[in-house]
PDB file of N, CA and C in Angstrom:
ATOM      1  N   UNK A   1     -19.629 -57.774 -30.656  1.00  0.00           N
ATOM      2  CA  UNK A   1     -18.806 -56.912 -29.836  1.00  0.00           C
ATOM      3  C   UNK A   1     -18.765 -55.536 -30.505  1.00  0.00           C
ATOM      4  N   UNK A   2     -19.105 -54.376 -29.852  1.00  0.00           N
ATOM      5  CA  UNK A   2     -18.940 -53.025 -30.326  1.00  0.00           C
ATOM      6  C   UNK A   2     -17.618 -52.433 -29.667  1.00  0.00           C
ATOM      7  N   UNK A   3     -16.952 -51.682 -30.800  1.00  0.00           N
ATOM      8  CA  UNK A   3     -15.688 -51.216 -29.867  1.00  0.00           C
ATOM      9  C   UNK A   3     -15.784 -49.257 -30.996  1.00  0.00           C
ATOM     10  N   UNK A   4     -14.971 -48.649 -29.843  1.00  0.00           N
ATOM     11  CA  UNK A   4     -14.839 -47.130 -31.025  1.00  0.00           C
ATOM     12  C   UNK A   4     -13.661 -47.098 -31.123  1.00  0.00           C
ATOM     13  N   UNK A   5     -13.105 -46.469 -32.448  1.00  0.00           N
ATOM     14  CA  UNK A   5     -11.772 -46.128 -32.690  1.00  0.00           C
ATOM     15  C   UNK A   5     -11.747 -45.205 -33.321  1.00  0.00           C
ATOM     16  N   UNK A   6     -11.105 -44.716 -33.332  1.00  0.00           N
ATOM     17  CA  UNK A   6     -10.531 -43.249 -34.035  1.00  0.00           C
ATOM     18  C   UNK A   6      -9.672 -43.411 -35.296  1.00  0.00           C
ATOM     19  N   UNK A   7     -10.107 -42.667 -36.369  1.00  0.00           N
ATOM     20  CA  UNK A   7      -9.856 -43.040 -37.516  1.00  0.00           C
ATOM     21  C   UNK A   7      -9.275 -41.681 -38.158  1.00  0.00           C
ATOM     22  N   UNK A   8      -8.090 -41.730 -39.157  1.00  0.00           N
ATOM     23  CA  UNK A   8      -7.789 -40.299 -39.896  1.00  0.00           C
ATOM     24  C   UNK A   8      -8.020 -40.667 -41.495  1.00  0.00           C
ATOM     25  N   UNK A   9      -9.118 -39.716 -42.001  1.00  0.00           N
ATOM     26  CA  UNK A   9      -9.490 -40.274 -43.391  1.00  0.00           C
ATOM     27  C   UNK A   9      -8.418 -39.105 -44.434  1.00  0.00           C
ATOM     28  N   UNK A  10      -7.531 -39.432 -44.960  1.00  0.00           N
ATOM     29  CA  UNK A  10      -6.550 -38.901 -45.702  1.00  0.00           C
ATOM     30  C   UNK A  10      -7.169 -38.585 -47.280  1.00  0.00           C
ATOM     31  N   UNK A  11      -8.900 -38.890 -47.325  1.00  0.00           N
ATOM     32  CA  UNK A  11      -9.355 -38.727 -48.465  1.00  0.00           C
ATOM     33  C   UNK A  11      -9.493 -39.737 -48.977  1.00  0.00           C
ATOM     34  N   UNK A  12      -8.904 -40.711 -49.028  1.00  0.00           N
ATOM     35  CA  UNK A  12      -8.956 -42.252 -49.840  1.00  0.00           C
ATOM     36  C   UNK A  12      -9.369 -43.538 -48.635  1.00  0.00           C
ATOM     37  N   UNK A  13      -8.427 -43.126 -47.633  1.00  0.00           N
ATOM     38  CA  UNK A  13      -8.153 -44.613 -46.865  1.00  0.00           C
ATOM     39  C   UNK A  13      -8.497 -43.903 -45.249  1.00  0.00           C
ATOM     40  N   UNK A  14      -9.152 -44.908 -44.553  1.00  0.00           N
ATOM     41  CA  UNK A  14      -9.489 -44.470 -43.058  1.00  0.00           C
ATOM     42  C   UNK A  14      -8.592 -45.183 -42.593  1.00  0.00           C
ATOM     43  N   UNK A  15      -7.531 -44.693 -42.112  1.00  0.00           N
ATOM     44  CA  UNK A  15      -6.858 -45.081 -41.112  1.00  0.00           C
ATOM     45  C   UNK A  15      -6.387 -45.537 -39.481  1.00  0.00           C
ATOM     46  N   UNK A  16      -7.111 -46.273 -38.932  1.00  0.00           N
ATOM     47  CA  UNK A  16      -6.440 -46.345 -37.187  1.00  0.00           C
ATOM     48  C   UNK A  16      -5.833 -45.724 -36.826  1.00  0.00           C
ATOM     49  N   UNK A  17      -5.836 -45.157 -35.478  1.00  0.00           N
ATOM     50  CA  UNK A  17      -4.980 -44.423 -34.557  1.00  0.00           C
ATOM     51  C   UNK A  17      -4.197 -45.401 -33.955  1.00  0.00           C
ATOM     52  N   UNK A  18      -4.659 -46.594 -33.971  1.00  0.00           N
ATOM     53  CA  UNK A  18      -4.454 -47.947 -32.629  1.00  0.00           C
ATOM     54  C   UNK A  18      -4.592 -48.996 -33.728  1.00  0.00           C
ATOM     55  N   UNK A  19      -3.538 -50.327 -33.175  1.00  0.00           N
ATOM     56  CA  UNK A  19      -4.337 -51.388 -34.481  1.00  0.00           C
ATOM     57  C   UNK A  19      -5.884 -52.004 -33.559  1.00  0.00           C
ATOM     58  N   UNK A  20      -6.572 -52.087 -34.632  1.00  0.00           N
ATOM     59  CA  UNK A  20      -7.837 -52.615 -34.358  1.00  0.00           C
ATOM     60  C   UNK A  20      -8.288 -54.042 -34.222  1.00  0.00           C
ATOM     61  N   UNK A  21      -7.531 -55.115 -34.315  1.00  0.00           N
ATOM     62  CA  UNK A  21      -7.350 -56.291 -34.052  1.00  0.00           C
ATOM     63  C   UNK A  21      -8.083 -56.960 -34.771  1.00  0.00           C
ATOM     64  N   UNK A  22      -8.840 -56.835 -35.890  1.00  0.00           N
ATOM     65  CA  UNK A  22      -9.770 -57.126 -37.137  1.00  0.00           C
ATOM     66  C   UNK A  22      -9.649 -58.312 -37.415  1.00  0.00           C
ATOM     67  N   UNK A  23     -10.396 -59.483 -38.081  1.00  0.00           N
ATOM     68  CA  UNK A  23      -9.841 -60.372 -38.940  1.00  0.00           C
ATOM     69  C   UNK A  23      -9.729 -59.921 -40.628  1.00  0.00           C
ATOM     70  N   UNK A  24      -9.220 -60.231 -41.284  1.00  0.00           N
ATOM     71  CA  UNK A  24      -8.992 -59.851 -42.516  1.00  0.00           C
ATOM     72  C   UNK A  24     -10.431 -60.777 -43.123  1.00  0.00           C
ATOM     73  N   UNK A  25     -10.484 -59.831 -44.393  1.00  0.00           N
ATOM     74  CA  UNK A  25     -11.479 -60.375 -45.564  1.00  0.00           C
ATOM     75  C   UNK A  25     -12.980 -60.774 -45.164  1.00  0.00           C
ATOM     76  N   UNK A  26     -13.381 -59.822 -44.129  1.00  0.00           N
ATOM     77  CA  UNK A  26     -14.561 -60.155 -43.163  1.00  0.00           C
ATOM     78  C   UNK A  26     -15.124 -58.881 -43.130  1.00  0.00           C
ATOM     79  N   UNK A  27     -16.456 -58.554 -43.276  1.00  0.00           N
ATOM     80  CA  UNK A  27     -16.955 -57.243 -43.638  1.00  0.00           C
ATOM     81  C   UNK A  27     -17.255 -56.239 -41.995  1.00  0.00           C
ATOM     82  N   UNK A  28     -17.429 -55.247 -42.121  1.00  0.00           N
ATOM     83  CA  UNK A  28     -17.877 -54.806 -40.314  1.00  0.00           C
ATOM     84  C   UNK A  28     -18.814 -53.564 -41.042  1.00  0.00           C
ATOM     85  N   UNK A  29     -19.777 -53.118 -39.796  1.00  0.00           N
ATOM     86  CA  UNK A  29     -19.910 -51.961 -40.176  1.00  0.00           C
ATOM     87  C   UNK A  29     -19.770 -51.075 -39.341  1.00  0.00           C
ATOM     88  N   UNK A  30     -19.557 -49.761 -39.951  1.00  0.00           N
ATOM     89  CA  UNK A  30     -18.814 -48.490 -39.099  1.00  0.00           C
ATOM     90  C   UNK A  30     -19.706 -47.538 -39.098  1.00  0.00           C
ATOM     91  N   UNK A  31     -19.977 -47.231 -37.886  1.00  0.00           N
ATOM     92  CA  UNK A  31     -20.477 -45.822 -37.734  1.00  0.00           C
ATOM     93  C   UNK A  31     -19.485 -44.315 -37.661  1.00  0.00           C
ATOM     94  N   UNK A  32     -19.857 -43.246 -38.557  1.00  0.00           N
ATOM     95  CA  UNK A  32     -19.044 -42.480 -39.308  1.00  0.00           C
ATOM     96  C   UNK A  32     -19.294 -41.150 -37.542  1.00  0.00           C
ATOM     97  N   UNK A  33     -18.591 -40.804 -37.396  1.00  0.00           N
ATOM     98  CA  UNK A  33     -18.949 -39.668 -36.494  1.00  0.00           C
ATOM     99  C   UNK A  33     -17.632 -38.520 -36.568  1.00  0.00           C
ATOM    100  N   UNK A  34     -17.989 -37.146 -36.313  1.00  0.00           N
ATOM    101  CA  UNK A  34     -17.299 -35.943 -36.750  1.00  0.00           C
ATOM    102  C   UNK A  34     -16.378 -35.906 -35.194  1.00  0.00           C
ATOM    103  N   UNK A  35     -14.882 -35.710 -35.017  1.00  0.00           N
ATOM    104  CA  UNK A  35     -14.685 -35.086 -33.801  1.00  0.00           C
ATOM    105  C   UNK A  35     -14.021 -33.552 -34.030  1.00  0.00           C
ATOM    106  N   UNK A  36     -14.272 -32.471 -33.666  1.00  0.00           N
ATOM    107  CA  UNK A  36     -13.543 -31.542 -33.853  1.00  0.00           C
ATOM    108  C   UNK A  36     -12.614 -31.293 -34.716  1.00  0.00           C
ATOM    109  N   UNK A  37     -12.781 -30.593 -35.784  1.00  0.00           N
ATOM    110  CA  UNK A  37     -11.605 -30.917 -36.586  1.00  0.00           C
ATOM    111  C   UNK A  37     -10.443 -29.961 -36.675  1.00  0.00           C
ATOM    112  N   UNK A  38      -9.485 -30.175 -37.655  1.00  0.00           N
ATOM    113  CA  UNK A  38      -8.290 -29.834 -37.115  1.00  0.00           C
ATOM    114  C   UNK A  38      -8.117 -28.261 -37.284  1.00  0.00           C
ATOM    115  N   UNK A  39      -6.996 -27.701 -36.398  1.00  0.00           N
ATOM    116  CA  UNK A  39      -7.320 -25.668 -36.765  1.00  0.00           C
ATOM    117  C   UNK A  39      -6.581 -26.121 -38.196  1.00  0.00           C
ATOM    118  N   UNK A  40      -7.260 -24.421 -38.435  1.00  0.00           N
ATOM    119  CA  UNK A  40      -6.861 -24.407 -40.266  1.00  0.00           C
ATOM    120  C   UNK A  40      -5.105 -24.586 -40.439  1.00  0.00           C
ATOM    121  N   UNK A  41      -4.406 -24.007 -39.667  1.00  0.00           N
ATOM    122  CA  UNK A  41      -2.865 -24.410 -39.366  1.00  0.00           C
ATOM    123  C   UNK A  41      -2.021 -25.755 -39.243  1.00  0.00           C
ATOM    124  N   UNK A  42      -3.074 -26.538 -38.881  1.00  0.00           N
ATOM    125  CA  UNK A  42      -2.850 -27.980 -38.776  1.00  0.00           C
ATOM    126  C   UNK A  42      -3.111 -28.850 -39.961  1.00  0.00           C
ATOM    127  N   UNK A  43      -4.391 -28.407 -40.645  1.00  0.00           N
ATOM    128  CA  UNK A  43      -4.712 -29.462 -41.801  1.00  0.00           C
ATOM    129  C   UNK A  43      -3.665 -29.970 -42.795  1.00  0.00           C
ATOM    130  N   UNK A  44      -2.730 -28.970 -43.092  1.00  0.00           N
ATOM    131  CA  UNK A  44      -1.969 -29.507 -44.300  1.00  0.00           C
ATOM    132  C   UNK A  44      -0.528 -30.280 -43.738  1.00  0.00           C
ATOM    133  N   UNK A  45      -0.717 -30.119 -42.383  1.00  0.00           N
ATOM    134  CA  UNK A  45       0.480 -31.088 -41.742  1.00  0.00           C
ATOM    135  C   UNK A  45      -0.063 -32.387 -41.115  1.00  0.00           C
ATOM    136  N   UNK A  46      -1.283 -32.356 -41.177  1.00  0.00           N
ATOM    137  CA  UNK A  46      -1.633 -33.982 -40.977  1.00  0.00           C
ATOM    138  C   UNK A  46      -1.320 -35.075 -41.215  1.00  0.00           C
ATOM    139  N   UNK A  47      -0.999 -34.901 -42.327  1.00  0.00           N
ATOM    140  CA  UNK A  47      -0.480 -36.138 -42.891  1.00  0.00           C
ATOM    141  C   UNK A  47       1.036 -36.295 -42.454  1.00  0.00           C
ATOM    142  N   UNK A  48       2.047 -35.478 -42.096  1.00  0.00           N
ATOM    143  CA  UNK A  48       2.880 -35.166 -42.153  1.00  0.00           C
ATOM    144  C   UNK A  48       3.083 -35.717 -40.378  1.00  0.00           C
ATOM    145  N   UNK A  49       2.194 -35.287 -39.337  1.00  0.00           N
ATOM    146  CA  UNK A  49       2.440 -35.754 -38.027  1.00  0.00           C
ATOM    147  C   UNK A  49       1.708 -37.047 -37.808  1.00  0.00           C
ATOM    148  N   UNK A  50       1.065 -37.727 -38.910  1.00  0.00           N
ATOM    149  CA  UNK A  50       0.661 -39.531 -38.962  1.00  0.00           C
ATOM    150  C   UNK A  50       2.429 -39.922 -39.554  1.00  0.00           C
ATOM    151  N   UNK A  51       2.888 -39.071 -40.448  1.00  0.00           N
ATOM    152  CA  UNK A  51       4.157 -39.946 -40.670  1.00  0.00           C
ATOM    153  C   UNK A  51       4.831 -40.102 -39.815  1.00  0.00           C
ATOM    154  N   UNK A  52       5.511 -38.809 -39.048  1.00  0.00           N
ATOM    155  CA  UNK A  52       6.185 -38.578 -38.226  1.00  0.00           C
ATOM    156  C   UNK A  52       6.087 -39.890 -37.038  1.00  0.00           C
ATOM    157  N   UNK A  53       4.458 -39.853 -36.796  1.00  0.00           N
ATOM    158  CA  UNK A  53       4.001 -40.850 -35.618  1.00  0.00           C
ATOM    159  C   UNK A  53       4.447 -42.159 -35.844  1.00  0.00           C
ATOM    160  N   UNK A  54       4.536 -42.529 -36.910  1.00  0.00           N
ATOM    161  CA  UNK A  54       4.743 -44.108 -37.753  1.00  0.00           C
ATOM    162  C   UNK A  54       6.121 -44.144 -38.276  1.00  0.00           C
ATOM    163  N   UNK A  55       7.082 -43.136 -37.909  1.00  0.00           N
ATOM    164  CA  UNK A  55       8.350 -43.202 -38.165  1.00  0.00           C
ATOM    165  C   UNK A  55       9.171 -42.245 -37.829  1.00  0.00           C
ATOM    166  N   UNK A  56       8.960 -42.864 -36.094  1.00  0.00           N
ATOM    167  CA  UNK A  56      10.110 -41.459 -35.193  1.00  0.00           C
ATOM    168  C   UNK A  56      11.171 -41.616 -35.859  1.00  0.00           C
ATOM    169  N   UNK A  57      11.605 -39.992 -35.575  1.00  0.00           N
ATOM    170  CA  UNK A  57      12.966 -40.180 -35.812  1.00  0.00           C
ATOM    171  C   UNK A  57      14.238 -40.991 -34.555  1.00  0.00           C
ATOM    172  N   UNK A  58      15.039 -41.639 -35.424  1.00  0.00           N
ATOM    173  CA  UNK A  58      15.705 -42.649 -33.983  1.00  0.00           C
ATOM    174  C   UNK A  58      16.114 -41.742 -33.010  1.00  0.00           C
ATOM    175  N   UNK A  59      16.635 -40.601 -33.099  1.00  0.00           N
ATOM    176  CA  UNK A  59      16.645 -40.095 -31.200  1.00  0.00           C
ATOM    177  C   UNK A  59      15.489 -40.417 -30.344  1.00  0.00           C
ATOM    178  N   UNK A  60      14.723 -40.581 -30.975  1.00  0.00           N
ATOM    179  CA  UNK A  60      13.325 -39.815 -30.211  1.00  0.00           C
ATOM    180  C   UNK A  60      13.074 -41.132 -29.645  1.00  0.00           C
ATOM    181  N   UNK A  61      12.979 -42.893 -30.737  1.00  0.00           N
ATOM    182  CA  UNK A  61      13.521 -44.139 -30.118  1.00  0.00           C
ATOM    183  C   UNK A  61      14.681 -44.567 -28.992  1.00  0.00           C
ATOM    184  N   UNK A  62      15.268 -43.855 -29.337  1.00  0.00           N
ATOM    185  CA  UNK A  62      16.766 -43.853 -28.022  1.00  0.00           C
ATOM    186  C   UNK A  62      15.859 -43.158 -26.699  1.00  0.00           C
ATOM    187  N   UNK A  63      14.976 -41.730 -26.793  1.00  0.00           N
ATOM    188  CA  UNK A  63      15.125 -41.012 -25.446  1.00  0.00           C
ATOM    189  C   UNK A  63      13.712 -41.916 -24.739  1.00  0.00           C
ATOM    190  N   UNK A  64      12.557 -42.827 -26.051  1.00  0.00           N
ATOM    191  CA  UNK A  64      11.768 -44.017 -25.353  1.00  0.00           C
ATOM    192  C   UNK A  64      12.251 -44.961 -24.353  1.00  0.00           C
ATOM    193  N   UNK A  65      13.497 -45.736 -24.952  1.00  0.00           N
ATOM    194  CA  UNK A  65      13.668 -46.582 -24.501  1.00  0.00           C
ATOM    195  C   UNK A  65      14.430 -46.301 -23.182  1.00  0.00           C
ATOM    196  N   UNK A  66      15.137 -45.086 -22.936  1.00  0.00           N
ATOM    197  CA  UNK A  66      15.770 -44.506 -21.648  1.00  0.00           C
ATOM    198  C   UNK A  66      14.590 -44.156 -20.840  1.00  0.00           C
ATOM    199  N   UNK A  67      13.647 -43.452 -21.401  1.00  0.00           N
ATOM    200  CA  UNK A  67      12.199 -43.650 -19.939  1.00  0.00           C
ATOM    201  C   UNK A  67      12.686 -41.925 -19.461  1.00  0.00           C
ATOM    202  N   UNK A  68      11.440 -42.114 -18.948  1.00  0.00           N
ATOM    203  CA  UNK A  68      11.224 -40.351 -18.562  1.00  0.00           C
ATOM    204  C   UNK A  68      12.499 -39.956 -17.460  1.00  0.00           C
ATOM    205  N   UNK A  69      12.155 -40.857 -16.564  1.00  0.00           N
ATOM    206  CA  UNK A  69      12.966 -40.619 -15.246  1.00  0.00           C
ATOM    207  C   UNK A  69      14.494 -40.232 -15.590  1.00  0.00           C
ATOM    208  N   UNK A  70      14.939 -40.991 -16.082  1.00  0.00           N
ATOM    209  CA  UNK A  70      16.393 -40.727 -16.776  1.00  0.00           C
ATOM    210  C   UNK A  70      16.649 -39.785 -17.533  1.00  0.00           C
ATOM    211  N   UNK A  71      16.175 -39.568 -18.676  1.00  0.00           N
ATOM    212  CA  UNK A  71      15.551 -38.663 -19.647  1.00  0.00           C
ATOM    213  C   UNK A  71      15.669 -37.094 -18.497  1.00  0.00           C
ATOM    214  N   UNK A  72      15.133 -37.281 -17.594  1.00  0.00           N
ATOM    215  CA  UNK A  72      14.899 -35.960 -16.637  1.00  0.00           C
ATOM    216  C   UNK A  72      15.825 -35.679 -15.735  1.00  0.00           C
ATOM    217  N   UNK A  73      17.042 -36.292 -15.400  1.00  0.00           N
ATOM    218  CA  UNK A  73      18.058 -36.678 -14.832  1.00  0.00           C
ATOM    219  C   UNK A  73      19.098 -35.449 -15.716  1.00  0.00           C
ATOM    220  N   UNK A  74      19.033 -35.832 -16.702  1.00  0.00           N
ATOM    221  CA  UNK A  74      20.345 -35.161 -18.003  1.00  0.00           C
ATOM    222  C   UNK A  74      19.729 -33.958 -18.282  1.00  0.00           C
ATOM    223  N   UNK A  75      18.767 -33.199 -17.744  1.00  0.00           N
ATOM    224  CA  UNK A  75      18.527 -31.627 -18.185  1.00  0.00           C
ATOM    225  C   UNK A  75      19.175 -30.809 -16.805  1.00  0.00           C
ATOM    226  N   UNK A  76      19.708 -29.967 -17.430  1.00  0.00           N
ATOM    227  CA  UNK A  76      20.310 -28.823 -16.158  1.00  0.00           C
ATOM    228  C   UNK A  76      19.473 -28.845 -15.474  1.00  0.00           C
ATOM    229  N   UNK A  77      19.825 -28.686 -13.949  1.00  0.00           N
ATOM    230  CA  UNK A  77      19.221 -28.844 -12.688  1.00  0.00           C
ATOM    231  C   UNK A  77      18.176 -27.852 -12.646  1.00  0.00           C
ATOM    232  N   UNK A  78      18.575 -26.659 -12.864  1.00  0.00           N
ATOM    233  CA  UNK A  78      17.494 -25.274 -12.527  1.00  0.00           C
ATOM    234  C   UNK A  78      16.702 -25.421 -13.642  1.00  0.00           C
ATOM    235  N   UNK A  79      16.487 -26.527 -14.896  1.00  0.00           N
ATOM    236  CA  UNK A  79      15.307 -26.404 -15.478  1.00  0.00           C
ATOM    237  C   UNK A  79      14.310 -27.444 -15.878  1.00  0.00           C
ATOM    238  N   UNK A  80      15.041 -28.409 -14.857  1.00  0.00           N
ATOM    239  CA  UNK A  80      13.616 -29.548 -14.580  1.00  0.00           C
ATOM    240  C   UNK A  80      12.403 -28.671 -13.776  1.00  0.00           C
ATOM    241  N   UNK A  81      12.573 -28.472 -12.562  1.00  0.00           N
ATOM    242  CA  UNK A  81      10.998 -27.737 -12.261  1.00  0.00           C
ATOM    243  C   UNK A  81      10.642 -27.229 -13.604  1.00  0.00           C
ATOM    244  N   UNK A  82      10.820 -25.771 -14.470  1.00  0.00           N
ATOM    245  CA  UNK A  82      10.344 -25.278 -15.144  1.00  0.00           C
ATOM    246  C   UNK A  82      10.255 -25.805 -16.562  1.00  0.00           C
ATOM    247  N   UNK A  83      10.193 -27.246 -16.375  1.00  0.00           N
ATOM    248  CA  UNK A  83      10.004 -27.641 -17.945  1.00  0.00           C
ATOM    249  C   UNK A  83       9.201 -28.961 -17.765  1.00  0.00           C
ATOM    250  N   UNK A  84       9.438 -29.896 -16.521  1.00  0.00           N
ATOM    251  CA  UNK A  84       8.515 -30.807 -16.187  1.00  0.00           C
ATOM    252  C   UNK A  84       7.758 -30.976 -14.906  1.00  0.00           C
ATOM    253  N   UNK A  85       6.750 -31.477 -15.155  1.00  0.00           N
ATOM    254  CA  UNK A  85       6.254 -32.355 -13.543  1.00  0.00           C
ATOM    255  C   UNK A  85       6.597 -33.251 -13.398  1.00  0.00           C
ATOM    256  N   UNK A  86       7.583 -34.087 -13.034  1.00  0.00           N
ATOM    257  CA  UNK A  86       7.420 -35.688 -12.813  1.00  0.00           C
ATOM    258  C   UNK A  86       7.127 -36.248 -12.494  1.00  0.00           C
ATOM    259  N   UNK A  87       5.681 -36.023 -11.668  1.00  0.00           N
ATOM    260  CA  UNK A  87       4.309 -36.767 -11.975  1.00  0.00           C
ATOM    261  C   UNK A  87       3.541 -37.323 -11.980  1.00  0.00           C
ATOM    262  N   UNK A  88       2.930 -35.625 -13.248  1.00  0.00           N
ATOM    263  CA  UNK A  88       2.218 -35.623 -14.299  1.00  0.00           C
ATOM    264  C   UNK A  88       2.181 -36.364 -15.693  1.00  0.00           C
ATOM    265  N   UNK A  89       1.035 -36.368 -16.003  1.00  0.00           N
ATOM    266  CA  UNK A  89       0.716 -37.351 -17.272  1.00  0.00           C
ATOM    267  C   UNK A  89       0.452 -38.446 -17.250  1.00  0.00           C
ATOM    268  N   UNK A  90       0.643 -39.193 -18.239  1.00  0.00           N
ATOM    269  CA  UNK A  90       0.649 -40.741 -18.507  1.00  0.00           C
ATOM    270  C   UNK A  90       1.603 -41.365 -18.868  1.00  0.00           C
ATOM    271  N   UNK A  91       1.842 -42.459 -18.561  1.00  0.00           N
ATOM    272  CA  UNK A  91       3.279 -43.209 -18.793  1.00  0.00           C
ATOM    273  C   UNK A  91       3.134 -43.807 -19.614  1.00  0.00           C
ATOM    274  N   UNK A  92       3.920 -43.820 -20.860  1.00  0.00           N
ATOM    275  CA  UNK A  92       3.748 -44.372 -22.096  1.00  0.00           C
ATOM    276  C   UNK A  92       4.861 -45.387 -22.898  1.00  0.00           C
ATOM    277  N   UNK A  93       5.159 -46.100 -23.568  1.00  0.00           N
ATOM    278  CA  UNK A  93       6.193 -46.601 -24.117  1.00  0.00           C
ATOM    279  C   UNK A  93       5.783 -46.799 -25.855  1.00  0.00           C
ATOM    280  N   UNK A  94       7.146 -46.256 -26.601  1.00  0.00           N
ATOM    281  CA  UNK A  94       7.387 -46.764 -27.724  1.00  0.00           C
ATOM    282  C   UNK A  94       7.335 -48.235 -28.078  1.00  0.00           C
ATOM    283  N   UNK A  95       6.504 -48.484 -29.063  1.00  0.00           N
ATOM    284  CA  UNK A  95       6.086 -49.776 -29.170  1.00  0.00           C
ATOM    285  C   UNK A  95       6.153 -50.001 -30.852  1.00  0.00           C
ATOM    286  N   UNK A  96       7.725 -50.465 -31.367  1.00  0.00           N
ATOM    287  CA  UNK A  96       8.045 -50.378 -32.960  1.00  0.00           C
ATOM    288  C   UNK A  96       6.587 -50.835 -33.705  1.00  0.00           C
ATOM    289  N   UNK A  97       6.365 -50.171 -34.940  1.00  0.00           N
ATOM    290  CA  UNK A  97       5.340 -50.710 -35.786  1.00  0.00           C
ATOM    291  C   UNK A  97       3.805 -50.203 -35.112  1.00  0.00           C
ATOM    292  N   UNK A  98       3.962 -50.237 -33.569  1.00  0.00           N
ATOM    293  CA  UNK A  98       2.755 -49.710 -33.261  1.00  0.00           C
ATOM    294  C   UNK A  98       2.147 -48.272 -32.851  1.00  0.00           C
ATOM    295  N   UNK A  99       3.948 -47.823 -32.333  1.00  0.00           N
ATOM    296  CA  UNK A  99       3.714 -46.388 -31.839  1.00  0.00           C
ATOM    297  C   UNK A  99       3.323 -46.491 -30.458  1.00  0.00           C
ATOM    298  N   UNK A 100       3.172 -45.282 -29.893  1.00  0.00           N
ATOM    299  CA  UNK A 100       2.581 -45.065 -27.994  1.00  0.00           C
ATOM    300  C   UNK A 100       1.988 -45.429 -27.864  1.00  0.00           C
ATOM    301  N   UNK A 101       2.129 -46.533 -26.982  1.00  0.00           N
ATOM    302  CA  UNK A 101       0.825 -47.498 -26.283  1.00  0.00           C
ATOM    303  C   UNK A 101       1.306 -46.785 -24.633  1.00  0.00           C
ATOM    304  N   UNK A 102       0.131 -46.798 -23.904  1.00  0.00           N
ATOM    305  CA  UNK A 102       0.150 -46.471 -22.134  1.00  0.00           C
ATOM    306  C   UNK A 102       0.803 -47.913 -21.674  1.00  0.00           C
ATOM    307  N   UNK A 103       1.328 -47.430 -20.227  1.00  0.00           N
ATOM    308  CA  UNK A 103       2.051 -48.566 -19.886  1.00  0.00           C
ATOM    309  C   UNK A 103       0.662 -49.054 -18.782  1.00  0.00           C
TER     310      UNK A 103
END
């Protein structure tokens, strides 16, 4: 089975974006490929928005589990048009330990 994943190499350790469903202690091999890399403004906070990703802060868990719709309900009236589409995008849910998975 071939699958691609996206990986952040922090210099030591390649990391998943997604868990990869692996068996442990079983060898694979990986093909290495470049995607765009990050603007020069971004590099030294990388590491910093993998933490962030792997350990919202709990509001940000509270405004998941309330869901967009609601969430969009509690902003002053005259600035839902100018701040959302409701939609647009993808529908996503907080998923502890795993982070944004699509619904």
């Amino acid at each position: 089975m071939t699958r691609t994943a996206t990986v952040f190499f922090d210099g030591e350790i390649l990391k998943p974006s997604s868990p990869l469903d692996l068996h442990p202690n079983r060898s694979y091999v990986i093909r290495i490929g470049d995607e765009d890399p990050l603007p020069a403004d971004l590099e030294d906070t990388s590491e910093e928005i993998l933490r962030a990703r792997e350990n919202p802060h709990p509001e940000s868990e509270q405004w998941a589990e309330l869901g967009f719709e609601d969430w969009a309900t509690q902003l002053p009236e005259e600035d839902i048009s100018e701040l959302v589409e409701a939609h647009a995008g993808t529908e996503v849910r907080w998923v502890p330990g795993e982070g944004w998975r699509e619904i």
